[in-house]
PDB file of N, CA and C in Angstrom:
ATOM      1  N   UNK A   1      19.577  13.198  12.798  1.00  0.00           N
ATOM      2  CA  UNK A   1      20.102  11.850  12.745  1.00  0.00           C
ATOM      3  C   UNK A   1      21.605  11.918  12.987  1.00  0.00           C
ATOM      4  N   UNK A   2      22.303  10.794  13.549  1.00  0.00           N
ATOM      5  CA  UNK A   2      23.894  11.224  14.131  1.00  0.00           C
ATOM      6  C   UNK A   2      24.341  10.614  12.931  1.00  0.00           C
ATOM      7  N   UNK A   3      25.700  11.041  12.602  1.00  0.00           N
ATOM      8  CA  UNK A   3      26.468  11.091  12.186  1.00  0.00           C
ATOM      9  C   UNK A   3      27.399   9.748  12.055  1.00  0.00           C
ATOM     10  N   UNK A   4      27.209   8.588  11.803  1.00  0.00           N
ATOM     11  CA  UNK A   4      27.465   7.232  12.451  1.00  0.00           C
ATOM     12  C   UNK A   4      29.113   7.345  12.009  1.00  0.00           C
ATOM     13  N   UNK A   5      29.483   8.147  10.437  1.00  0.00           N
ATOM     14  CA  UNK A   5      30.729   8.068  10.635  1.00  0.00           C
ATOM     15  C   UNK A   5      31.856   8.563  11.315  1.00  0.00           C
ATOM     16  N   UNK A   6      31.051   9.134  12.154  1.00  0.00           N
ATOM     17  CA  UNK A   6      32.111   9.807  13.070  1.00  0.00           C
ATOM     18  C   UNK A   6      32.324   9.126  14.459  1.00  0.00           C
ATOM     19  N   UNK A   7      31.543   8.514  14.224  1.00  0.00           N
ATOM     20  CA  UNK A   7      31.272   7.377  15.447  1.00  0.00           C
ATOM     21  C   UNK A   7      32.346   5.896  15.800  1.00  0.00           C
ATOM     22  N   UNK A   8      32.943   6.089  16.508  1.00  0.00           N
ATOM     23  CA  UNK A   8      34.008   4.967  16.474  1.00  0.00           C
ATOM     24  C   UNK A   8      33.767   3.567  16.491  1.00  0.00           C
ATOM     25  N   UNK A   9      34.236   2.660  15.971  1.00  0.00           N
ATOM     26  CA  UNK A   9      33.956   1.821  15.168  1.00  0.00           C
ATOM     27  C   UNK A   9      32.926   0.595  16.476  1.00  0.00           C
ATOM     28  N   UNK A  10      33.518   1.061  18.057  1.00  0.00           N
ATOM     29  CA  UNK A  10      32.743  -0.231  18.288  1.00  0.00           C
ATOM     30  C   UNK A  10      31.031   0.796  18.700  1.00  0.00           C
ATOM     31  N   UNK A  11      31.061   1.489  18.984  1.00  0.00           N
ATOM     32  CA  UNK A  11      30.122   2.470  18.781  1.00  0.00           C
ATOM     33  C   UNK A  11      28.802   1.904  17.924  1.00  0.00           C
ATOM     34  N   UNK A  12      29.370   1.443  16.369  1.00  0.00           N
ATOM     35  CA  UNK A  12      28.657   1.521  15.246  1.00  0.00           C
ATOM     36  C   UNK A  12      28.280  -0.018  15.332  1.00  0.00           C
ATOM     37  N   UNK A  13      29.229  -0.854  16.020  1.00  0.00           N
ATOM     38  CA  UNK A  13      29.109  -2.146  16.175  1.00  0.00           C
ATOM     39  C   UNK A  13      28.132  -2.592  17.057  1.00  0.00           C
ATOM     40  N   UNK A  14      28.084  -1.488  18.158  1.00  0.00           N
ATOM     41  CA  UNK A  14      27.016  -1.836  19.516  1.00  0.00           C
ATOM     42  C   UNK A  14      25.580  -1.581  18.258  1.00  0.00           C
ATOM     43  N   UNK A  15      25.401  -0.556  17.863  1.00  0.00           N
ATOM     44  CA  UNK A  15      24.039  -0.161  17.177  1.00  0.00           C
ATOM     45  C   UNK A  15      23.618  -1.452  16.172  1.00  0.00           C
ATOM     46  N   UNK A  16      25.052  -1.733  15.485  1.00  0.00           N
ATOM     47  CA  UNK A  16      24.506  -2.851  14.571  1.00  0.00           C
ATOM     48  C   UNK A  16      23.708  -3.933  15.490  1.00  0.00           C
ATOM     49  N   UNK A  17      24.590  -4.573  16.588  1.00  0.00           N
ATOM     50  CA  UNK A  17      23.968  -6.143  17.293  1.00  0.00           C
ATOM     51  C   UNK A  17      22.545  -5.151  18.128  1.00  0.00           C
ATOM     52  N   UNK A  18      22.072  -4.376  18.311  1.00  0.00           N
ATOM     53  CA  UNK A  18      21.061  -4.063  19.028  1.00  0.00           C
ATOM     54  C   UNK A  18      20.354  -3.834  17.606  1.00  0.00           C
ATOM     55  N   UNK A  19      20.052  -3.586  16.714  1.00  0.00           N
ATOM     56  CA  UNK A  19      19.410  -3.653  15.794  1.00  0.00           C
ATOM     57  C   UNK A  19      18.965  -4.707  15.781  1.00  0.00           C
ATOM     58  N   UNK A  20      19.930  -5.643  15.212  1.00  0.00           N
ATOM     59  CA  UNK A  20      19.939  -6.823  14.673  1.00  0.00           C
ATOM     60  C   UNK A  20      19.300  -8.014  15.425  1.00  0.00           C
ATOM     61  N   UNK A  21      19.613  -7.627  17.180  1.00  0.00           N
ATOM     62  CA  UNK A  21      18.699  -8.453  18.018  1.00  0.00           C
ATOM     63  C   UNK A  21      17.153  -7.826  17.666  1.00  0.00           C
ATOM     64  N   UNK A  22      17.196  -6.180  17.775  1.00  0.00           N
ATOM     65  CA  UNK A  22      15.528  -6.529  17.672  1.00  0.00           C
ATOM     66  C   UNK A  22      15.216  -6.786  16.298  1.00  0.00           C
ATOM     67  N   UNK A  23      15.660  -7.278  15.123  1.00  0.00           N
ATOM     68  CA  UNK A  23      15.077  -7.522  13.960  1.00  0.00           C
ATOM     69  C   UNK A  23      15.039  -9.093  14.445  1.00  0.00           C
ATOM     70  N   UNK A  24      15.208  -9.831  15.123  1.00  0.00           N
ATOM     71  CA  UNK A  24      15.517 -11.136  15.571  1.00  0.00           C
ATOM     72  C   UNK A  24      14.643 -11.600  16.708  1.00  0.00           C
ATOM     73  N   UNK A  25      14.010 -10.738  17.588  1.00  0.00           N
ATOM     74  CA  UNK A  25      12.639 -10.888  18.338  1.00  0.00           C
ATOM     75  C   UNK A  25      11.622 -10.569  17.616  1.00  0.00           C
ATOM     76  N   UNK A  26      11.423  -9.238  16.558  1.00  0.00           N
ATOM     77  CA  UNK A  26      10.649  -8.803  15.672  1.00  0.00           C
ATOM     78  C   UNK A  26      10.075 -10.124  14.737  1.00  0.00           C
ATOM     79  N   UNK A  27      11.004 -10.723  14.671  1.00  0.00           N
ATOM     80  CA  UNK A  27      11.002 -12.003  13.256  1.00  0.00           C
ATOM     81  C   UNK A  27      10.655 -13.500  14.689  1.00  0.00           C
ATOM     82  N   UNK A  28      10.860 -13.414  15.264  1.00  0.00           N
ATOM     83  CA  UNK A  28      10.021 -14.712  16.159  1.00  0.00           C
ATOM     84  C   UNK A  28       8.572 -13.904  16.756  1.00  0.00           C
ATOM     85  N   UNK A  29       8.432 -13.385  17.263  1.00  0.00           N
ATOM     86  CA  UNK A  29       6.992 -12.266  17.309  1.00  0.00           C
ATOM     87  C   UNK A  29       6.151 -12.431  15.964  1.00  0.00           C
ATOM     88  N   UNK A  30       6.432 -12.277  14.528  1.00  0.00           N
ATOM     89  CA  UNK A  30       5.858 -12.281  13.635  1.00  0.00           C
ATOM     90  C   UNK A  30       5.966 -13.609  13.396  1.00  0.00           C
ATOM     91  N   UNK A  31       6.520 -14.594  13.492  1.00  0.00           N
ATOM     92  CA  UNK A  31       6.073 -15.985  12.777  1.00  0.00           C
ATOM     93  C   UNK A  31       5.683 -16.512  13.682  1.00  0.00           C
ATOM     94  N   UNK A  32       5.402 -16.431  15.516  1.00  0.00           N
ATOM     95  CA  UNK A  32       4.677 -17.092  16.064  1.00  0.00           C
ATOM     96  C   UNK A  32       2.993 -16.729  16.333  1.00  0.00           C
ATOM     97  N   UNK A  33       2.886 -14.992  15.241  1.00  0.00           N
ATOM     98  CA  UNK A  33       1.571 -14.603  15.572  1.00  0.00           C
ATOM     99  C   UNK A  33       1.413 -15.444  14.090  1.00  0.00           C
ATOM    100  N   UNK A  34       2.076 -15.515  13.370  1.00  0.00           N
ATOM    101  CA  UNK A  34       1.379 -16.365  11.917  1.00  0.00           C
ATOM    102  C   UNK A  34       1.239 -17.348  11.844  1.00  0.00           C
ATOM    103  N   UNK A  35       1.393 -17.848  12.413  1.00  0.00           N
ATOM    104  CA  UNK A  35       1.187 -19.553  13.347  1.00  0.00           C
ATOM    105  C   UNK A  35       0.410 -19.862  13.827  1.00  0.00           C
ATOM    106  N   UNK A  36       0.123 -18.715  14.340  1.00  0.00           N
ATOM    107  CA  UNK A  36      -1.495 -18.823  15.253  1.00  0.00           C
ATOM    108  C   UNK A  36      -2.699 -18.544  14.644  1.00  0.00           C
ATOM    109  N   UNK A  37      -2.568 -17.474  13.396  1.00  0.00           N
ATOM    110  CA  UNK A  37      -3.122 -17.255  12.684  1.00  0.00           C
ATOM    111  C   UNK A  37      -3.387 -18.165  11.273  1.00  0.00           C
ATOM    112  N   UNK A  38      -2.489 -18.878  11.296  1.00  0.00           N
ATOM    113  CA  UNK A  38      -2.475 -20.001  10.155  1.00  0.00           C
ATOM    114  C   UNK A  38      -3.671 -21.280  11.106  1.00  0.00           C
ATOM    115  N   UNK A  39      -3.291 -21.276  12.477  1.00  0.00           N
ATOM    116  CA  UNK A  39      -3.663 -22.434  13.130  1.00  0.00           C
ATOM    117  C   UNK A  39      -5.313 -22.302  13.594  1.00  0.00           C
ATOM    118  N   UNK A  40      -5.681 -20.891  13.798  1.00  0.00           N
ATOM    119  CA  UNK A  40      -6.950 -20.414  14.424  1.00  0.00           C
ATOM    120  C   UNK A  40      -7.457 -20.553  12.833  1.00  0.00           C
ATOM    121  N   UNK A  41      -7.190 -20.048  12.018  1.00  0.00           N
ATOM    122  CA  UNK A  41      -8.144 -20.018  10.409  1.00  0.00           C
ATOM    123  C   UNK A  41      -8.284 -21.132   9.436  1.00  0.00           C
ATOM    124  N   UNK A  42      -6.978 -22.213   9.918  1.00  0.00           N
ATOM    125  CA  UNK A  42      -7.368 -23.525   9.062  1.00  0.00           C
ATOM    126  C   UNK A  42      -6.644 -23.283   7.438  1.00  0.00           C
ATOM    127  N   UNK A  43      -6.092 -21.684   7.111  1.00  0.00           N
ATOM    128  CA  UNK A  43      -5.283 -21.873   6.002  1.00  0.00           C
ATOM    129  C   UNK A  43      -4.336 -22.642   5.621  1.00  0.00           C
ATOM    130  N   UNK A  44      -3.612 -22.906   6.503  1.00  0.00           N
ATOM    131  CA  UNK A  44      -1.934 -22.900   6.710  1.00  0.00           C
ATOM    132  C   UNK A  44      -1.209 -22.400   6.245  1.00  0.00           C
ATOM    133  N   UNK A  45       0.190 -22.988   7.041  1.00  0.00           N
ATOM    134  CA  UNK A  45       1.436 -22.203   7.357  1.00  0.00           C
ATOM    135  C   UNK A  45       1.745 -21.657   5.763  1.00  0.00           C
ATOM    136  N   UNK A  46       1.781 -22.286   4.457  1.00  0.00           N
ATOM    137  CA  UNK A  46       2.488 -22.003   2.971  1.00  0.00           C
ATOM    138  C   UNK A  46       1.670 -21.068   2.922  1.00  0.00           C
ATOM    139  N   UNK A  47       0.050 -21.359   2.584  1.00  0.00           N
ATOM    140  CA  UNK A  47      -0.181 -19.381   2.245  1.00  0.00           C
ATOM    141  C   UNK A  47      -0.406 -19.071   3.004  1.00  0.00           C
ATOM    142  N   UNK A  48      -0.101 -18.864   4.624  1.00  0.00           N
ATOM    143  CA  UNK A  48       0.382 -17.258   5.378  1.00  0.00           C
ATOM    144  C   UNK A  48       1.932 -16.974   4.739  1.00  0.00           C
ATOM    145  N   UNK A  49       2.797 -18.035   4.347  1.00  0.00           N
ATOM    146  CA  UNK A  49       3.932 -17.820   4.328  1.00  0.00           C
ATOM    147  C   UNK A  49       4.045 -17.115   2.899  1.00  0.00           C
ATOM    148  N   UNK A  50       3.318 -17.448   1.968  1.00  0.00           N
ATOM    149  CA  UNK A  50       3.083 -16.843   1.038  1.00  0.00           C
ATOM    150  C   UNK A  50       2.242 -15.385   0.602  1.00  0.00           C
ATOM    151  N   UNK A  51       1.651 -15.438   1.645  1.00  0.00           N
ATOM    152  CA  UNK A  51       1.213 -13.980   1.564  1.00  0.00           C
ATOM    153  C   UNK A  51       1.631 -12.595   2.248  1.00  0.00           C
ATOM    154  N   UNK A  52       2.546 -13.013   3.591  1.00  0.00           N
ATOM    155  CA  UNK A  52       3.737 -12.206   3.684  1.00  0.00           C
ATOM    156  C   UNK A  52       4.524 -12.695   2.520  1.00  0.00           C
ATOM    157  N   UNK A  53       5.295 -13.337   1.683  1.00  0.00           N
ATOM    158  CA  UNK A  53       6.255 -12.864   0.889  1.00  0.00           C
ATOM    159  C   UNK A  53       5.866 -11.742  -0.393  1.00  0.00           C
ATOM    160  N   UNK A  54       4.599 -11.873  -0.273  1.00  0.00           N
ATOM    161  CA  UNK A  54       4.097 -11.326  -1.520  1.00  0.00           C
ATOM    162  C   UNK A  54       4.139  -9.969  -0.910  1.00  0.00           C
ATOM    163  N   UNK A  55       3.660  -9.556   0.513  1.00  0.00           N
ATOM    164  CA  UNK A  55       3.730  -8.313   0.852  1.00  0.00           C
ATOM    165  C   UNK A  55       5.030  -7.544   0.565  1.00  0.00           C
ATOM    166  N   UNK A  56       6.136  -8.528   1.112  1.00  0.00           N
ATOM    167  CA  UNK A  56       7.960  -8.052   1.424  1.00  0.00           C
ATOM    168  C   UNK A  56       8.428  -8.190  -0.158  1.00  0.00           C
ATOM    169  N   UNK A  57       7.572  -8.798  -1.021  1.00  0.00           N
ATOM    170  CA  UNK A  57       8.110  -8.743  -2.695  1.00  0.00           C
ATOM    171  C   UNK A  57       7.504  -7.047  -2.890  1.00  0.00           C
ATOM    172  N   UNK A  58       6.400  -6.517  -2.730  1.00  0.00           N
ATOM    173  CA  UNK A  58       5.655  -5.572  -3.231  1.00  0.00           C
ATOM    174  C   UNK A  58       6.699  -4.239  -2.670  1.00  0.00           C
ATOM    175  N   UNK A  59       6.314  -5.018  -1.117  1.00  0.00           N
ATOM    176  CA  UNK A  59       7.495  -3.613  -0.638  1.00  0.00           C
ATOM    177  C   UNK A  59       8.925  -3.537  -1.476  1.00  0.00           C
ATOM    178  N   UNK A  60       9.797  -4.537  -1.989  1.00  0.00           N
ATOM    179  CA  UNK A  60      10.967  -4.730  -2.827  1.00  0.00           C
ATOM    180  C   UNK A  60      10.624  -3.799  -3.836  1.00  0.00           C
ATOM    181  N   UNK A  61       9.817  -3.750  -4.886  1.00  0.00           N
ATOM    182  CA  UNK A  61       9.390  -3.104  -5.852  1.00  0.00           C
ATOM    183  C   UNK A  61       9.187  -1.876  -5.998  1.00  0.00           C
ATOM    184  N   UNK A  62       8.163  -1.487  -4.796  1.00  0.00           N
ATOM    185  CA  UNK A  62       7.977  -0.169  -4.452  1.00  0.00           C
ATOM    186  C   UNK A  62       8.488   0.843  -3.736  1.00  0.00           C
ATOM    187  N   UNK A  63      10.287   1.184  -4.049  1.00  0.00           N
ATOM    188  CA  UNK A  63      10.930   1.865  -3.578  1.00  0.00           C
ATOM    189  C   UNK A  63      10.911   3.558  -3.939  1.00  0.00           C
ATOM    190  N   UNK A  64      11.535   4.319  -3.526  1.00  0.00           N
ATOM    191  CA  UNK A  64      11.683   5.691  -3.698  1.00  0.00           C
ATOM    192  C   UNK A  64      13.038   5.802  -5.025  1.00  0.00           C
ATOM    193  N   UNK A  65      13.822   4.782  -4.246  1.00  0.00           N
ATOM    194  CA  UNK A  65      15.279   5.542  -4.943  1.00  0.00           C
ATOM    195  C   UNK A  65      15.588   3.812  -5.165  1.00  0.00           C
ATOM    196  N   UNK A  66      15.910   4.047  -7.135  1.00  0.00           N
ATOM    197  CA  UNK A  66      15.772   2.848  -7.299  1.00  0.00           C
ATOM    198  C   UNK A  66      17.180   2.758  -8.196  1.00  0.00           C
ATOM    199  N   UNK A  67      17.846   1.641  -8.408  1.00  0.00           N
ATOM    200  CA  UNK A  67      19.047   1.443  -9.172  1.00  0.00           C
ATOM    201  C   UNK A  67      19.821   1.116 -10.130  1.00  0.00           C
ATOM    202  N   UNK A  68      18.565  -0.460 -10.044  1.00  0.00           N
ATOM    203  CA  UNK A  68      18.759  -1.342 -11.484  1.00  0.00           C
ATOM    204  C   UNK A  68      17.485  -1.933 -11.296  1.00  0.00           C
ATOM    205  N   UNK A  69      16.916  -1.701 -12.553  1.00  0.00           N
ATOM    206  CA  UNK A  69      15.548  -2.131 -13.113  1.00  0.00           C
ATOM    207  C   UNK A  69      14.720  -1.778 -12.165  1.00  0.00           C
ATOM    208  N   UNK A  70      14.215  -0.352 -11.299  1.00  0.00           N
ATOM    209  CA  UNK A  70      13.563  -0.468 -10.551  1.00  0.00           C
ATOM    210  C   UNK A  70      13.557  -0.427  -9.065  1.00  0.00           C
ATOM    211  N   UNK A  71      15.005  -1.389  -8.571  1.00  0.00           N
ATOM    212  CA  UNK A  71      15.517  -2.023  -7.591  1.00  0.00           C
ATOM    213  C   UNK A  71      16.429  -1.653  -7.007  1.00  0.00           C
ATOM    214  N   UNK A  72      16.440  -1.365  -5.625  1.00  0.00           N
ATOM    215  CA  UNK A  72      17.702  -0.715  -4.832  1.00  0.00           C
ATOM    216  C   UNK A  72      18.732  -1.973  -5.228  1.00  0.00           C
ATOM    217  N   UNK A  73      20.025  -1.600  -5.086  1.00  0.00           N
ATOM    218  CA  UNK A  73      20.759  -2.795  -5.149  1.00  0.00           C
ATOM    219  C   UNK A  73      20.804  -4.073  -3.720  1.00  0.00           C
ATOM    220  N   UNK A  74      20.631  -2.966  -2.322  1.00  0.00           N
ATOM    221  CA  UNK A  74      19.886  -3.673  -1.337  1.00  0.00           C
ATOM    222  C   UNK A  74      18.954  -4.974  -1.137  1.00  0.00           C
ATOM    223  N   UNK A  75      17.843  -4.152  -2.261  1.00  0.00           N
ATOM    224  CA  UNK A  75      16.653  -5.405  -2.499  1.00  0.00           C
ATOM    225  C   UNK A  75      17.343  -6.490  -3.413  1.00  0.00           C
ATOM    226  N   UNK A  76      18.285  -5.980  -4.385  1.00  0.00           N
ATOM    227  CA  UNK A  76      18.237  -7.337  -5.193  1.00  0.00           C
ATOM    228  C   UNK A  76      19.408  -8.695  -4.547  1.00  0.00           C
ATOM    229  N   UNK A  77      20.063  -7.830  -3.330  1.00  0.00           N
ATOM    230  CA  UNK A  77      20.984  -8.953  -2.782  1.00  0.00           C
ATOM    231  C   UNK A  77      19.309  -9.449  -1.964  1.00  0.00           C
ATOM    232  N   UNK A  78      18.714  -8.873  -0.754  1.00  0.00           N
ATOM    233  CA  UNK A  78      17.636  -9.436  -0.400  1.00  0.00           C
ATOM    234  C   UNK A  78      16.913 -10.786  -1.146  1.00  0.00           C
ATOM    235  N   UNK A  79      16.351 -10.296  -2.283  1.00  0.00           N
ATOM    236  CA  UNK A  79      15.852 -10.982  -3.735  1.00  0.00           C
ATOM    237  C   UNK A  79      16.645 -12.353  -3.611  1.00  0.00           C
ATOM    238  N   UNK A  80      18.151 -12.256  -4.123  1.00  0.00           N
ATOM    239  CA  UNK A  80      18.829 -12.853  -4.246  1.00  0.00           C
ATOM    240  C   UNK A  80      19.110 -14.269  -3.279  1.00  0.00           C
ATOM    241  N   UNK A  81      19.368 -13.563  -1.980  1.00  0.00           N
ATOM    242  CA  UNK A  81      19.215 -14.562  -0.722  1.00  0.00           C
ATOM    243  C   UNK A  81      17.914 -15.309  -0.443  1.00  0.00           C
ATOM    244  N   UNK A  82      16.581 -14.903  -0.755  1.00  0.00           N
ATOM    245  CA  UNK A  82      15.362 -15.592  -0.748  1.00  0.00           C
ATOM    246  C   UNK A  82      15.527 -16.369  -1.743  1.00  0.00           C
ATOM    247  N   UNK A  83      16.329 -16.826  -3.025  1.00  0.00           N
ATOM    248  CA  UNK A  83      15.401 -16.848  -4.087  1.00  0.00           C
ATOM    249  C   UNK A  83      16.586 -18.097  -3.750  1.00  0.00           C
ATOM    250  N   UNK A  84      17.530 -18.321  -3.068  1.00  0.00           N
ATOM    251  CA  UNK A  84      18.701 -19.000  -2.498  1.00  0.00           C
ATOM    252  C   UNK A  84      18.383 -19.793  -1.563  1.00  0.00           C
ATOM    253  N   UNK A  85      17.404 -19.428  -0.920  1.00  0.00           N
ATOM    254  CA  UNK A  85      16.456 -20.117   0.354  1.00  0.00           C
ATOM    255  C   UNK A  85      15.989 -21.149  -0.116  1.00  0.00           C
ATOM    256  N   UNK A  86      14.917 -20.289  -1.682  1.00  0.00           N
ATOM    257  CA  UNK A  86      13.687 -21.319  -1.748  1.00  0.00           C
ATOM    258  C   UNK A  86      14.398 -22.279  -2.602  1.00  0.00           C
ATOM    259  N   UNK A  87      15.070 -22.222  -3.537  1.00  0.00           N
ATOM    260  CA  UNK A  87      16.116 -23.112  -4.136  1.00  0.00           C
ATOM    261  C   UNK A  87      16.405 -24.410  -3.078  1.00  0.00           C
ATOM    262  N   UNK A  88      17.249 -23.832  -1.963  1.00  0.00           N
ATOM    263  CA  UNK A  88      18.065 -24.460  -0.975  1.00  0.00           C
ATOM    264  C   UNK A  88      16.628 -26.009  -1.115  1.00  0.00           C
ATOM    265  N   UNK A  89      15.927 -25.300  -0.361  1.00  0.00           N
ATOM    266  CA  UNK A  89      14.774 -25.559   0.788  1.00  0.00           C
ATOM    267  C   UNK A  89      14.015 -26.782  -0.635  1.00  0.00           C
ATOM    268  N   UNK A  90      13.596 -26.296  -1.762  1.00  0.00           N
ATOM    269  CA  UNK A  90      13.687 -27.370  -2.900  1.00  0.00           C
ATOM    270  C   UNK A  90      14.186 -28.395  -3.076  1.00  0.00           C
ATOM    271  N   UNK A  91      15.551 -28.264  -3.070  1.00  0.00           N
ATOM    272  CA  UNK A  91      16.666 -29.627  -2.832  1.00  0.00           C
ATOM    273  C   UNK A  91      17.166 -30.316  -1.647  1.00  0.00           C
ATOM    274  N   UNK A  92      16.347 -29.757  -0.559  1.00  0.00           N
ATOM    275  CA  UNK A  92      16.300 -30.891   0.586  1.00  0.00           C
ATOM    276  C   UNK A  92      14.936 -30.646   0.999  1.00  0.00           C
ATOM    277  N   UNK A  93      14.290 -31.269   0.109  1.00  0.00           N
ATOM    278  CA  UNK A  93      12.657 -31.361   0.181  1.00  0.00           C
ATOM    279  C   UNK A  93      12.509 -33.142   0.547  1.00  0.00           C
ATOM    280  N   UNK A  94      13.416 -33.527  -0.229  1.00  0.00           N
ATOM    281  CA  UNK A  94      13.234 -35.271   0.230  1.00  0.00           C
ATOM    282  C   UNK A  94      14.261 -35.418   1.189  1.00  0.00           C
ATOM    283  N   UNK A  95      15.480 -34.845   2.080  1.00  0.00           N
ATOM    284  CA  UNK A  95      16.397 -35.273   2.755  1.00  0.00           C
ATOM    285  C   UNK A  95      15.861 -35.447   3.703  1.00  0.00           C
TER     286      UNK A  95
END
């Protein structure tokens, strides 16, 4: 694996936005196959949406190297930002 700190800074910057684009086709790829899959089975969209979160909660939990209570500190900003979402997404439920 390279050495990223030795790697000059726009170097580390190119790797970040090419990541970050494919976590960003990865994430339209996966919610337009769950869409289809919500739409072909008649569940809908809340529990597919709910049963990936339950997967990406389990994976949260079930780490190797853990920090506080369990929890990389990683997951609990993760945690944190979902739990900020569903909040959000609560209070402009009637807007």
């Amino acid at each position: 694996m390279p050495d990223f700190q030795a790697l000059p800074p726009w170097v580390n910057g190119a790797v970040f936005l090419a990541c970050a684009g494919l976590v960003w086709v990865a994430g339209a790829r996966l919610v337009a196959a769950l869409d289809r899959i919500a739409t072909i089975t008649g569940i809908g969209q809340a529990f597919i949406g709910m049963v990936v979160t339950a997967i990406y909660l389990a994976g949260l939990i079930e780490r190797s190297d853990r920090s506080l209570l369990r929890l990389g500190y990683d997951s609990w900003a993760v945690l944190a930002t979902y739990c900020g979402g569903v909040v959000a997404l609560y209070f402009l439920r009637g807007a």
